[in-house]
N, C-alpha and C. Protein backbone atom coordinates (compact mmCIF):
# COMPACT_ATOMS: atom_id res chain seq x y z
N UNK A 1 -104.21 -119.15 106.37
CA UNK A 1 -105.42 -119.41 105.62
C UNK A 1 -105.07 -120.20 104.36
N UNK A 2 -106.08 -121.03 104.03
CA UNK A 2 -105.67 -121.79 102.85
C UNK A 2 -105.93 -121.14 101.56
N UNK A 3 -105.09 -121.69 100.76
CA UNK A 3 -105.45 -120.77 99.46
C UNK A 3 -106.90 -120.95 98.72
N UNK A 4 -107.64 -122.09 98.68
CA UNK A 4 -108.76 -121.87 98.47
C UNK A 4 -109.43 -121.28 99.31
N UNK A 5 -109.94 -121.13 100.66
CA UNK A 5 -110.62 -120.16 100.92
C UNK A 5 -110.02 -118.74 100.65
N UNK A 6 -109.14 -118.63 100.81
CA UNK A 6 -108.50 -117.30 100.20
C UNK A 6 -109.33 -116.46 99.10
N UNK A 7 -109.31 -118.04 97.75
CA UNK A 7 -110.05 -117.38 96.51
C UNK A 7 -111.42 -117.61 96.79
N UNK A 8 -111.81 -118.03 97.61
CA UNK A 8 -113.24 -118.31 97.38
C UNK A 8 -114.06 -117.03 98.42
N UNK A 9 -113.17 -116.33 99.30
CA UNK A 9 -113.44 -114.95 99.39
C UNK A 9 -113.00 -113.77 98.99
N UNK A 10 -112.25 -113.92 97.83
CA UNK A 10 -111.74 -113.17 96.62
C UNK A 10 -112.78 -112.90 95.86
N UNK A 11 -113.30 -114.73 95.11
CA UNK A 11 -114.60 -114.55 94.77
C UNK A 11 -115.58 -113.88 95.13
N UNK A 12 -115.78 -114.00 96.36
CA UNK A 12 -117.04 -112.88 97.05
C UNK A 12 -116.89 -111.29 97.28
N UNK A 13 -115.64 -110.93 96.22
CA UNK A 13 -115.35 -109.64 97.14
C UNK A 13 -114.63 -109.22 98.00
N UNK A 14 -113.81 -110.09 98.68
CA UNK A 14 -113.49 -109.66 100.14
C UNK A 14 -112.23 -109.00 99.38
N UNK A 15 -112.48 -107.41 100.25
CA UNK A 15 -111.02 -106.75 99.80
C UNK A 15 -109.88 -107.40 100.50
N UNK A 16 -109.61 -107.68 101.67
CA UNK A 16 -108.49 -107.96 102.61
C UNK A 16 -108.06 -109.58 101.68
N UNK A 17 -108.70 -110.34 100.86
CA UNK A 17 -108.49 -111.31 100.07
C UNK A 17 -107.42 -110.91 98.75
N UNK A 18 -107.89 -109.96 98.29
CA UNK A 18 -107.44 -109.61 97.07
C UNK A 18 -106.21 -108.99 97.42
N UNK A 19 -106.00 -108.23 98.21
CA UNK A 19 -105.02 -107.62 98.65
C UNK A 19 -104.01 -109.16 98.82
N UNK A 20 -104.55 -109.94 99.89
CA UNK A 20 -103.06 -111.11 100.22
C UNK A 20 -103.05 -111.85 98.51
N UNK A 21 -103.92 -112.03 97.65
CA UNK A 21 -104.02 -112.50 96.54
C UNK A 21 -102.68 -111.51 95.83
N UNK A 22 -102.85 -110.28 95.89
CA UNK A 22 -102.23 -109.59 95.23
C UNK A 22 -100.39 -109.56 95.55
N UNK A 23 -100.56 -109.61 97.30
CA UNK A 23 -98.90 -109.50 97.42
C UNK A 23 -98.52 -110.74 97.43
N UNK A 24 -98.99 -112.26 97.07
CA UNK A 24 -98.33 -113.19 97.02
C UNK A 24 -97.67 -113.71 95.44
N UNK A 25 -98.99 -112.40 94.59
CA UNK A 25 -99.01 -113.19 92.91
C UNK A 25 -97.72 -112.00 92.36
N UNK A 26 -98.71 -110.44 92.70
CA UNK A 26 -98.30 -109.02 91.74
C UNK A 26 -96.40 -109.52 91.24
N UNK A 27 -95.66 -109.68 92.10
CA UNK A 27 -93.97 -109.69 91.78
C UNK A 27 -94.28 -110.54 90.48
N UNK A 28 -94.27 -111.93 90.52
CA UNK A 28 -94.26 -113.17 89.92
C UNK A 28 -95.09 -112.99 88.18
N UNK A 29 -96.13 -111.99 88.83
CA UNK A 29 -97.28 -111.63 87.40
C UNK A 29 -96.37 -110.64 86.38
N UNK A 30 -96.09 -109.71 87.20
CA UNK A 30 -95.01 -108.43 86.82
C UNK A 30 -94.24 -108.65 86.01
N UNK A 31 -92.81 -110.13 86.99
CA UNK A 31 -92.33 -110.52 85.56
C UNK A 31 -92.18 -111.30 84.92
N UNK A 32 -93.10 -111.87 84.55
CA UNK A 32 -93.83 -112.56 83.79
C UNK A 32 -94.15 -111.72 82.29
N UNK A 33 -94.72 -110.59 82.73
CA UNK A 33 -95.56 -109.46 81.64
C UNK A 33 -94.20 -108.94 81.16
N UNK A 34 -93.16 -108.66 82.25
CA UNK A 34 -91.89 -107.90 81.71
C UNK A 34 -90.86 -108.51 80.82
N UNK A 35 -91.40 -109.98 80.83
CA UNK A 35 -90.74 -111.00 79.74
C UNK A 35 -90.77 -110.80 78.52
N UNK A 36 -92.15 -110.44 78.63
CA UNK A 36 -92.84 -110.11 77.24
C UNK A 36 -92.50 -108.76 76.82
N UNK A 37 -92.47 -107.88 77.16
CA UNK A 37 -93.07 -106.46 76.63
C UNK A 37 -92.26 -106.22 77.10
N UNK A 38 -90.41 -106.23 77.65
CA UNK A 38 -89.09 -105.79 77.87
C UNK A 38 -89.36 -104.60 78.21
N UNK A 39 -89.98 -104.08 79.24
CA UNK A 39 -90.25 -102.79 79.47
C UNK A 39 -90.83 -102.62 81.30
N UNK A 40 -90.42 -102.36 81.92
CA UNK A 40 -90.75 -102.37 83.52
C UNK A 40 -91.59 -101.56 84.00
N UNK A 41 -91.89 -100.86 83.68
CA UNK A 41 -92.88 -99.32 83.86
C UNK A 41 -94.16 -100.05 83.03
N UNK A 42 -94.06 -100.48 81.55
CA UNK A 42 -94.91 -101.21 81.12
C UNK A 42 -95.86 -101.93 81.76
N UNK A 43 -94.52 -102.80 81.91
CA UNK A 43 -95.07 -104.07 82.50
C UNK A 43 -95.93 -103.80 83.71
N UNK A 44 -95.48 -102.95 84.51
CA UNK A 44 -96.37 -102.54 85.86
C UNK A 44 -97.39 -102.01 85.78
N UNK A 45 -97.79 -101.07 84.30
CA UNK A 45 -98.94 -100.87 84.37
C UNK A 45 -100.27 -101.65 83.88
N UNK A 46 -99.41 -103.01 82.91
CA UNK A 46 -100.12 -103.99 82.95
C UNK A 46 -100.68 -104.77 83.84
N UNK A 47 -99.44 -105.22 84.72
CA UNK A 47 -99.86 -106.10 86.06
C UNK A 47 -100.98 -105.16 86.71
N UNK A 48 -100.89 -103.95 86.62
CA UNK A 48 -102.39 -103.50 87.38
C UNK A 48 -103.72 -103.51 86.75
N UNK A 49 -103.50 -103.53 85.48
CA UNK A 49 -104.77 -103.66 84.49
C UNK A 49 -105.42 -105.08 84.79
N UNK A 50 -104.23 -105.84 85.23
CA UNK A 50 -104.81 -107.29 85.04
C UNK A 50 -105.18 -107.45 86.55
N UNK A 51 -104.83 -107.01 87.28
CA UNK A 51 -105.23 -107.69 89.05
C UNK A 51 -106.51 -106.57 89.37
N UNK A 52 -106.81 -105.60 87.92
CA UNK A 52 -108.35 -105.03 87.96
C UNK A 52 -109.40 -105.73 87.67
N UNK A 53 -108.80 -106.08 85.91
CA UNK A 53 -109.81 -107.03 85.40
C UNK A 53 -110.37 -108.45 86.03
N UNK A 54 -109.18 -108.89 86.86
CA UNK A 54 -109.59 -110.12 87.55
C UNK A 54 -110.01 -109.84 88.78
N UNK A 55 -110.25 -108.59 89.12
CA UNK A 55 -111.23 -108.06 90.66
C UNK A 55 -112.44 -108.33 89.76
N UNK A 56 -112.97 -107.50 88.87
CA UNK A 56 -113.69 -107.16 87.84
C UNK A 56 -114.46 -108.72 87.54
N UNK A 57 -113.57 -109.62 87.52
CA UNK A 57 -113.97 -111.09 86.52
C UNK A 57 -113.94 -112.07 87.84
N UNK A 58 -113.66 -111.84 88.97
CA UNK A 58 -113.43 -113.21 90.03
C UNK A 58 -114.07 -113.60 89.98
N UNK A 59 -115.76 -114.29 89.43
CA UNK A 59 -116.42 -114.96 89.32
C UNK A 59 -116.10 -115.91 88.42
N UNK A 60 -115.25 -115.37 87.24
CA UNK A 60 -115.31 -116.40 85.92
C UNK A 60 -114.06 -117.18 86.41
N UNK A 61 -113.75 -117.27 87.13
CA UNK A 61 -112.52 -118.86 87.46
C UNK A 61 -113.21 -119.36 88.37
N UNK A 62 -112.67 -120.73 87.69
CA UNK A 62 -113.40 -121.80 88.50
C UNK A 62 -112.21 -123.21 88.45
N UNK A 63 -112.42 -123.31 89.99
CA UNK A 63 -110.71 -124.40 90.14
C UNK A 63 -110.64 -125.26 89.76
N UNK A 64 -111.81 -126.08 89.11
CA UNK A 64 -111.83 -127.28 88.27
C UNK A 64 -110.86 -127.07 86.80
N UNK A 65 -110.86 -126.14 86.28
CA UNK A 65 -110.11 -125.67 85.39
C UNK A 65 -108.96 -125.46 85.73
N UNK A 66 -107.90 -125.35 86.64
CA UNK A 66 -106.64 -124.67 86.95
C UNK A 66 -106.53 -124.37 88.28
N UNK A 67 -105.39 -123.75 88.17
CA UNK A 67 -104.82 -122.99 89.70
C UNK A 67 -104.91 -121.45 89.64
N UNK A 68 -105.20 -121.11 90.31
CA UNK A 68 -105.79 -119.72 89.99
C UNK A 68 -104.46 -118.60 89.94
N UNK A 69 -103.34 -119.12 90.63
CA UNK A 69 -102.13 -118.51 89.91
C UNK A 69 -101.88 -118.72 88.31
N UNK A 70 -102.05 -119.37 87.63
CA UNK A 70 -102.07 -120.05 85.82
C UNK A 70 -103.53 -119.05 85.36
N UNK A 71 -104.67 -118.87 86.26
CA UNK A 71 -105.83 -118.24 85.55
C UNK A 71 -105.24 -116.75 85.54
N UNK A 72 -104.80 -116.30 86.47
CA UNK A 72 -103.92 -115.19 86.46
C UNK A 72 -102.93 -114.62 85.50
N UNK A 73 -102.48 -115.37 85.60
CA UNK A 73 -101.08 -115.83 84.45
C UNK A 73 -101.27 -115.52 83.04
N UNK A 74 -102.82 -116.23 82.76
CA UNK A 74 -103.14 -116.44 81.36
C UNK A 74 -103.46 -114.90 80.72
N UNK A 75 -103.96 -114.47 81.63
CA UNK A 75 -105.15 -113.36 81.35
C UNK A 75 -103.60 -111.98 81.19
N UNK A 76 -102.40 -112.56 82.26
CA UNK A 76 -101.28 -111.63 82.11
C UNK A 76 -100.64 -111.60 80.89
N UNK A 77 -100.59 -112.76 80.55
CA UNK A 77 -99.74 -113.12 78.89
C UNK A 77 -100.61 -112.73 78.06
N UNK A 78 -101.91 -112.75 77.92
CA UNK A 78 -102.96 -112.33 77.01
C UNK A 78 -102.76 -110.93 76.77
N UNK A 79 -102.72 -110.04 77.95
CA UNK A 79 -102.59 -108.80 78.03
C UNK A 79 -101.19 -108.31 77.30
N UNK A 80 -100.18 -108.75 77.65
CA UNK A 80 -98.81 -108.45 77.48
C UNK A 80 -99.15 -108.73 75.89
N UNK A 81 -99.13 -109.53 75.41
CA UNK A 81 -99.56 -109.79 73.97
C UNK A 81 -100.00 -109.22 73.20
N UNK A 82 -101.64 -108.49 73.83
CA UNK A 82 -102.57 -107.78 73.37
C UNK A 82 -101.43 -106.08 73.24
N UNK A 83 -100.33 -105.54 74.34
CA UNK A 83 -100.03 -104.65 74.35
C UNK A 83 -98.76 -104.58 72.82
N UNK A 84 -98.32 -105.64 72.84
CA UNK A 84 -97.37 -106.24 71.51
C UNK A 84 -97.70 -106.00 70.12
N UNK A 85 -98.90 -106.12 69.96
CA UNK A 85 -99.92 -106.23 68.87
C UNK A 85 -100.46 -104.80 68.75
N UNK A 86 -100.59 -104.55 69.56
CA UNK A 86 -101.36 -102.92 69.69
C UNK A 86 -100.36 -101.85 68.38
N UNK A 87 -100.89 -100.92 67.80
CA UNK A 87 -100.60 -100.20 66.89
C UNK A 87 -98.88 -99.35 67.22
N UNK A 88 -99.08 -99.40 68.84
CA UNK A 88 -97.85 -98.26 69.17
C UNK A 88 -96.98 -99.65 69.60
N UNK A 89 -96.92 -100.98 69.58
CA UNK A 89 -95.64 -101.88 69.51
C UNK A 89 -95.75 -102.77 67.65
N UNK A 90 -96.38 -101.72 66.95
CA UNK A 90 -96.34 -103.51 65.64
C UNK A 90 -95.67 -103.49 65.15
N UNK A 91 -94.48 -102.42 65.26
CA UNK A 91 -92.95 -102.30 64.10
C UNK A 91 -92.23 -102.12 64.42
N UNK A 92 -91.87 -102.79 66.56
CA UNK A 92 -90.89 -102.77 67.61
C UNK A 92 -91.16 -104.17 67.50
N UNK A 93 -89.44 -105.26 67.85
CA UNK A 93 -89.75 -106.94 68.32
C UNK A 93 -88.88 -106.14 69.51
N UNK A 94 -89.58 -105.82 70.83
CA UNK A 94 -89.11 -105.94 72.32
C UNK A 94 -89.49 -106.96 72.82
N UNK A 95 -89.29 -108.27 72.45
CA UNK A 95 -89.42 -109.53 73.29
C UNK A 95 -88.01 -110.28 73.08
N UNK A 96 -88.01 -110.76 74.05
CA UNK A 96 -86.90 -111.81 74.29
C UNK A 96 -86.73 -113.34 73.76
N UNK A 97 -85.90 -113.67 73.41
CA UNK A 97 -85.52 -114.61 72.67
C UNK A 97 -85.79 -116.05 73.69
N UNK A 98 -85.65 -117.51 73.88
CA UNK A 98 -85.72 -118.62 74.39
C UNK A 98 -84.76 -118.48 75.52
N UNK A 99 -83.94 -117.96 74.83
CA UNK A 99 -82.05 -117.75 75.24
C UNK A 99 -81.98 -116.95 76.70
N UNK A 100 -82.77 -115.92 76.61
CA UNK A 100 -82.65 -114.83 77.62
C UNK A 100 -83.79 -115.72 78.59
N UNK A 101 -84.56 -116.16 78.13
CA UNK A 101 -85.40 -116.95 79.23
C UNK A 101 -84.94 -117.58 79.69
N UNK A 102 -84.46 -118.48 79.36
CA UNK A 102 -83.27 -119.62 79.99
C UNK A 102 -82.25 -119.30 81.26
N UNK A 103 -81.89 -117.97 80.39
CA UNK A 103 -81.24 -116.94 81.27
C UNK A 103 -81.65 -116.32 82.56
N UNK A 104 -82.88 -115.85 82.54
CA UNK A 104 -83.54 -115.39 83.47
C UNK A 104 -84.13 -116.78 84.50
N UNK A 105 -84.30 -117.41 84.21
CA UNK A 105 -84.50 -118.56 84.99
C UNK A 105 -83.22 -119.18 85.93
N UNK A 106 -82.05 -118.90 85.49
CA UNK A 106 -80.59 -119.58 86.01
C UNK A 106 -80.63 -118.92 86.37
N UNK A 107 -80.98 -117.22 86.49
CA UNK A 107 -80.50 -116.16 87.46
C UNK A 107 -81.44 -116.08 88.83
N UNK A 108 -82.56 -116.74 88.79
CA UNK A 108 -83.07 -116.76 89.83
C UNK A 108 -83.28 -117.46 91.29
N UNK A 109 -82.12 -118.66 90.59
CA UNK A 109 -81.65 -119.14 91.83
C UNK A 109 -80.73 -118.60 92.84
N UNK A 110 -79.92 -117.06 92.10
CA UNK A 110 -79.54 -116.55 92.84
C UNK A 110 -80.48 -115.04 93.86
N UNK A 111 -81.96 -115.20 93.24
CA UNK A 111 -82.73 -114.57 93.86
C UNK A 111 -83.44 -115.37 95.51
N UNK A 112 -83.55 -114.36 96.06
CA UNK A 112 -83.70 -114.63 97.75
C UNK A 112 -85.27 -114.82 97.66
N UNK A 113 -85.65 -116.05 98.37
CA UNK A 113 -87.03 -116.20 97.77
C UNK A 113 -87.70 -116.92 96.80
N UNK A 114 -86.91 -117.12 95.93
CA UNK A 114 -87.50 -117.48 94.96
C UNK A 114 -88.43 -119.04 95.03
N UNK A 115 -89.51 -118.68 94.49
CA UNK A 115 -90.87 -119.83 94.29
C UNK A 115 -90.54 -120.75 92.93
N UNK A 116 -89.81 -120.75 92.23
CA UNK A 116 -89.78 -121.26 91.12
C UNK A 116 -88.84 -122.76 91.27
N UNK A 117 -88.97 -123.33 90.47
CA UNK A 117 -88.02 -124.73 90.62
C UNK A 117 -87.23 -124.22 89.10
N UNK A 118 -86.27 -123.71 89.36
CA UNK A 118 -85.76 -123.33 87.83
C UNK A 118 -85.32 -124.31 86.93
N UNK A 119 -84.66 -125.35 87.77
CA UNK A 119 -83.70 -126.60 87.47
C UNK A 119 -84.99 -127.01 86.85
N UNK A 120 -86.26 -127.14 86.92
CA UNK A 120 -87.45 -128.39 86.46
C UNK A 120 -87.38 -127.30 85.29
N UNK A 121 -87.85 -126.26 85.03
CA UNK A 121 -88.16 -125.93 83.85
C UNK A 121 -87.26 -125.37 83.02
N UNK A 122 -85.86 -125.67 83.02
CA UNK A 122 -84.92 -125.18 82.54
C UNK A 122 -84.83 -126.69 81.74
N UNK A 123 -84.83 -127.92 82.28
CA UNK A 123 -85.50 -129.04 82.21
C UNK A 123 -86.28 -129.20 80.96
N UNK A 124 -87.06 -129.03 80.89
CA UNK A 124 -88.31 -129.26 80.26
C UNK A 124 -87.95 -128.14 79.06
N UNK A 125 -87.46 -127.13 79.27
CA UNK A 125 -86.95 -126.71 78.00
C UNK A 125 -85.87 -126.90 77.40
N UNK A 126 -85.06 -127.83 77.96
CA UNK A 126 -83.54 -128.27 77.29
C UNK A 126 -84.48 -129.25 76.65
N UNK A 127 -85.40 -130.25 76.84
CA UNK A 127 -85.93 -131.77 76.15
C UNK A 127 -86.21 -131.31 75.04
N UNK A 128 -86.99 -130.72 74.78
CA UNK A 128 -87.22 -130.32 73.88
C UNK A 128 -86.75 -130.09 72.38
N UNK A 129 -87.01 -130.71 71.61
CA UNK A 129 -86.26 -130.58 70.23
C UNK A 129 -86.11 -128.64 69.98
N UNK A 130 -84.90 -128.64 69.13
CA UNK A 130 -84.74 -126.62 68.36
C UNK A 130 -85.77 -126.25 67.83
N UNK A 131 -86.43 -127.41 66.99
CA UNK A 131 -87.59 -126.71 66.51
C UNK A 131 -88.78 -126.42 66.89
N UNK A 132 -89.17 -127.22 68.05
CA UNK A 132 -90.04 -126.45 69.57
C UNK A 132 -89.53 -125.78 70.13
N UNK A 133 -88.58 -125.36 70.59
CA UNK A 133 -87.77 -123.90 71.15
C UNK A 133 -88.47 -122.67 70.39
N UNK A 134 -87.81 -123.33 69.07
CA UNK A 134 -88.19 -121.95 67.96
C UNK A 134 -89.67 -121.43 68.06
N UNK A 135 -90.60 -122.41 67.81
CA UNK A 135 -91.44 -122.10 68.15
C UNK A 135 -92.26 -121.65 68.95
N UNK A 136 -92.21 -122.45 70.19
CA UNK A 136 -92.54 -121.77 71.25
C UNK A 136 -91.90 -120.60 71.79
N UNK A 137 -90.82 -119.66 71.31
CA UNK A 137 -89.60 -118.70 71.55
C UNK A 137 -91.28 -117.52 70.70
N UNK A 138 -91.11 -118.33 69.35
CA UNK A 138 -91.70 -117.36 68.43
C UNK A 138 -93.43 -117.12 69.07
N UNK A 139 -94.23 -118.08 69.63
CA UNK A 139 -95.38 -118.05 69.92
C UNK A 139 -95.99 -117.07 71.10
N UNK A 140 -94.96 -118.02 72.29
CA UNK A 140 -95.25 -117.29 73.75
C UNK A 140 -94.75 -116.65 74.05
N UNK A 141 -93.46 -116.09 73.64
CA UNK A 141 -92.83 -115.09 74.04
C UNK A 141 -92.90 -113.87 73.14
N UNK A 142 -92.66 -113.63 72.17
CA UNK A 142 -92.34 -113.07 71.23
C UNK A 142 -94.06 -112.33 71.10
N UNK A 143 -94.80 -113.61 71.07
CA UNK A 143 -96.12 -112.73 70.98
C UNK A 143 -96.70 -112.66 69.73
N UNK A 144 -95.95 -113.68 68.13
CA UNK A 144 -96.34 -114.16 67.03
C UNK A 144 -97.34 -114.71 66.82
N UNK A 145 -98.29 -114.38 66.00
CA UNK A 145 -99.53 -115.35 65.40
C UNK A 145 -98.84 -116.48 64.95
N UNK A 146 -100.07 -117.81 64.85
CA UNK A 146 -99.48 -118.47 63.83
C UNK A 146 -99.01 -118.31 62.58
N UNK A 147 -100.15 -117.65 62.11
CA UNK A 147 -99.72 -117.05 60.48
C UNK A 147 -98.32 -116.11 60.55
N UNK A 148 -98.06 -115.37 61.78
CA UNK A 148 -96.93 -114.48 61.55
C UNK A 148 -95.25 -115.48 61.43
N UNK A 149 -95.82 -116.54 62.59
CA UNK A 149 -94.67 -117.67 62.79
C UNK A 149 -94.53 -118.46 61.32
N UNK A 150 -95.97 -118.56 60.77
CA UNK A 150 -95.36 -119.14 59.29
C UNK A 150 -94.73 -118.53 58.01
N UNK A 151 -94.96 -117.01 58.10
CA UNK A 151 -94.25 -116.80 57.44
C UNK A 151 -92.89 -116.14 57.76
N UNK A 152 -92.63 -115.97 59.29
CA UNK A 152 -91.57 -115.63 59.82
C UNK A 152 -90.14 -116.99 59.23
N UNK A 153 -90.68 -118.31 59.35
CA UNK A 153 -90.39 -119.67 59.54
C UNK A 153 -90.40 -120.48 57.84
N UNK A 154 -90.94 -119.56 57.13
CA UNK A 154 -91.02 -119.56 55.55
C UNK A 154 -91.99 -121.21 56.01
N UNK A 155 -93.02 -122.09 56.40
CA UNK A 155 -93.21 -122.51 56.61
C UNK A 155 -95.15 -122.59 56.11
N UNK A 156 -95.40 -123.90 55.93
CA UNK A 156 -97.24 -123.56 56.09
C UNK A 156 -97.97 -123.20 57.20
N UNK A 157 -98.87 -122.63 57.01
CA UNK A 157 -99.76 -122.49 58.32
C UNK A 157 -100.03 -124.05 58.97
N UNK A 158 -100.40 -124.76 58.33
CA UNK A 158 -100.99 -125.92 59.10
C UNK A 158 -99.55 -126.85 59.55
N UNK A 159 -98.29 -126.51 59.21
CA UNK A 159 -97.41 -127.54 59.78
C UNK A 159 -97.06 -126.42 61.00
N UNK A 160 -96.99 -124.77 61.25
CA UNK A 160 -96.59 -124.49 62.31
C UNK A 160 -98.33 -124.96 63.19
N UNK A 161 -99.27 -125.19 62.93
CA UNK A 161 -100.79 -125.08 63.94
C UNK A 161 -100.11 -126.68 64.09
N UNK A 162 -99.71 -127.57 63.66
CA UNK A 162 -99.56 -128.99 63.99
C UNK A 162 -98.12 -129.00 64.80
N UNK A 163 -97.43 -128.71 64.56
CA UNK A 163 -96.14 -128.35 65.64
C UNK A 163 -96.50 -127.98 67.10
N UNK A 164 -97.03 -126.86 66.89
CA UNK A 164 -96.99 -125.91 68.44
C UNK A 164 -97.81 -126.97 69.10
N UNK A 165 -98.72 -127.93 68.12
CA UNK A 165 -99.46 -128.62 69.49
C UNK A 165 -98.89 -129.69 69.79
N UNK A 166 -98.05 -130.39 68.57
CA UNK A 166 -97.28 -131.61 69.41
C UNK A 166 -96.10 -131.02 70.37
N UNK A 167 -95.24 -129.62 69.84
CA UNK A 167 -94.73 -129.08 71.02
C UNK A 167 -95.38 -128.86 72.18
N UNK A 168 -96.39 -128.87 72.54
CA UNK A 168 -96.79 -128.44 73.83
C UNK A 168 -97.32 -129.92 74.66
N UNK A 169 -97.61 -130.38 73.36
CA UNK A 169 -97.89 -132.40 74.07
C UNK A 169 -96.58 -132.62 74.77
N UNK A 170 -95.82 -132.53 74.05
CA UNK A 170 -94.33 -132.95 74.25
C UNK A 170 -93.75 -132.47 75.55
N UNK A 171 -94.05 -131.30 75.90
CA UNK A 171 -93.66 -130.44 77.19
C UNK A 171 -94.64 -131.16 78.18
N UNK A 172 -96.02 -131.39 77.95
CA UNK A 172 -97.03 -131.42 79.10
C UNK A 172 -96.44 -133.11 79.07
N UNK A 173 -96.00 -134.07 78.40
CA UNK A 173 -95.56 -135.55 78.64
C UNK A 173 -94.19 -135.26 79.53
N UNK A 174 -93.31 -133.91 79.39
CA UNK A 174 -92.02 -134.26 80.29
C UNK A 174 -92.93 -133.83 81.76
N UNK A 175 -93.46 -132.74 81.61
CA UNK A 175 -93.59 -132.30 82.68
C UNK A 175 -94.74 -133.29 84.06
N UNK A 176 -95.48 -134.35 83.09
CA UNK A 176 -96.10 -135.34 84.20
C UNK A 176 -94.72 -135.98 84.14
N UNK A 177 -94.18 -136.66 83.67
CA UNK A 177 -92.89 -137.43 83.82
C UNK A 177 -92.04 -137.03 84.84
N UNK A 178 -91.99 -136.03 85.35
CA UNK A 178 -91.41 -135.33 86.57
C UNK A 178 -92.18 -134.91 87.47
């Protein structure tokens, strides 16, 4: 079955949808969340919060916007974030550094299976100037406000809000480039 009809009887409900939705994404979502929030038990009970809320929400994606693995994705990092921020993580940093990502990415070519092109985005994060690393290390992973990154970075608010977006221009120009 193709993956759009897949989601487009996801959309409607269809349990036997959500289910193949679920065992092709849940691993990949999991650790993803476990990137963030260095915690596996965590992380799993996130990945289920989120493959609820998006039973809950399958109406609000729409493929003109994305791939519905990335709408997934978003709503996972949002969550993982939201759990970061929460009162019982605000005076723990359990996130991982650029470094360990990097890491975890080279290790998965020795995983059986694996969906990822590691070499492309191992890629796309070597181009990258240190001081988009840093940032994006401090933003998406880490789970930093801007304001927290500026004063983490002794820095203004408006030169880290003008950074992170030419960093992310900068990534989305390698990544059509390949």
């Amino acid at each position: 079955m193709q993956l759009e009809e897949l989601v487009e009887r996801f959309k409607q409900k269809d349990l036997r949808a959500f289910e193949q939705l679920y065992a092709m994404y849940a691993r990949n979502i999991c650790g993803a969340i476990n990137t963030i929030v260095r915690d596996e038990v965590l992380a799993e009970e996130i990945c289920q919060d989120v493959f609820v809320k998006v039973w809950e929400k399958s109406d609000a994606y729409n493929s003109s916007k994305g791939r519905f693995f990335t709408w997934v994705l978003n709503i996972a990092r949002n969550a993982a974030i939201d759990e970061l921020r929460s009162k019982s993580h605000k005076n723990q940093k359990l996130n991982l550094s650029a470094d360990y990502f990097v890491g975890i990415l080279e290790r998965a070519d020795d995983e059986p299976n694996g969906n990822v092109n590691t070499d492309r985005i191992i890629g796309f994060i070597k181009n990258l100037k240190q001081k988009c690393i840093e940032l994006i290390d401090l933003i998406y992973f880490k789970g930093y406000s801007q304001k927290e990154v500026s004063e983490s970075l002794d820095i203004p608010l408006g030169t880290v809000k003008t950074r992170n977006r030419n960093c992310i221009s900068q990534l989305r120009e390698h990544m059509k480039q390949n």
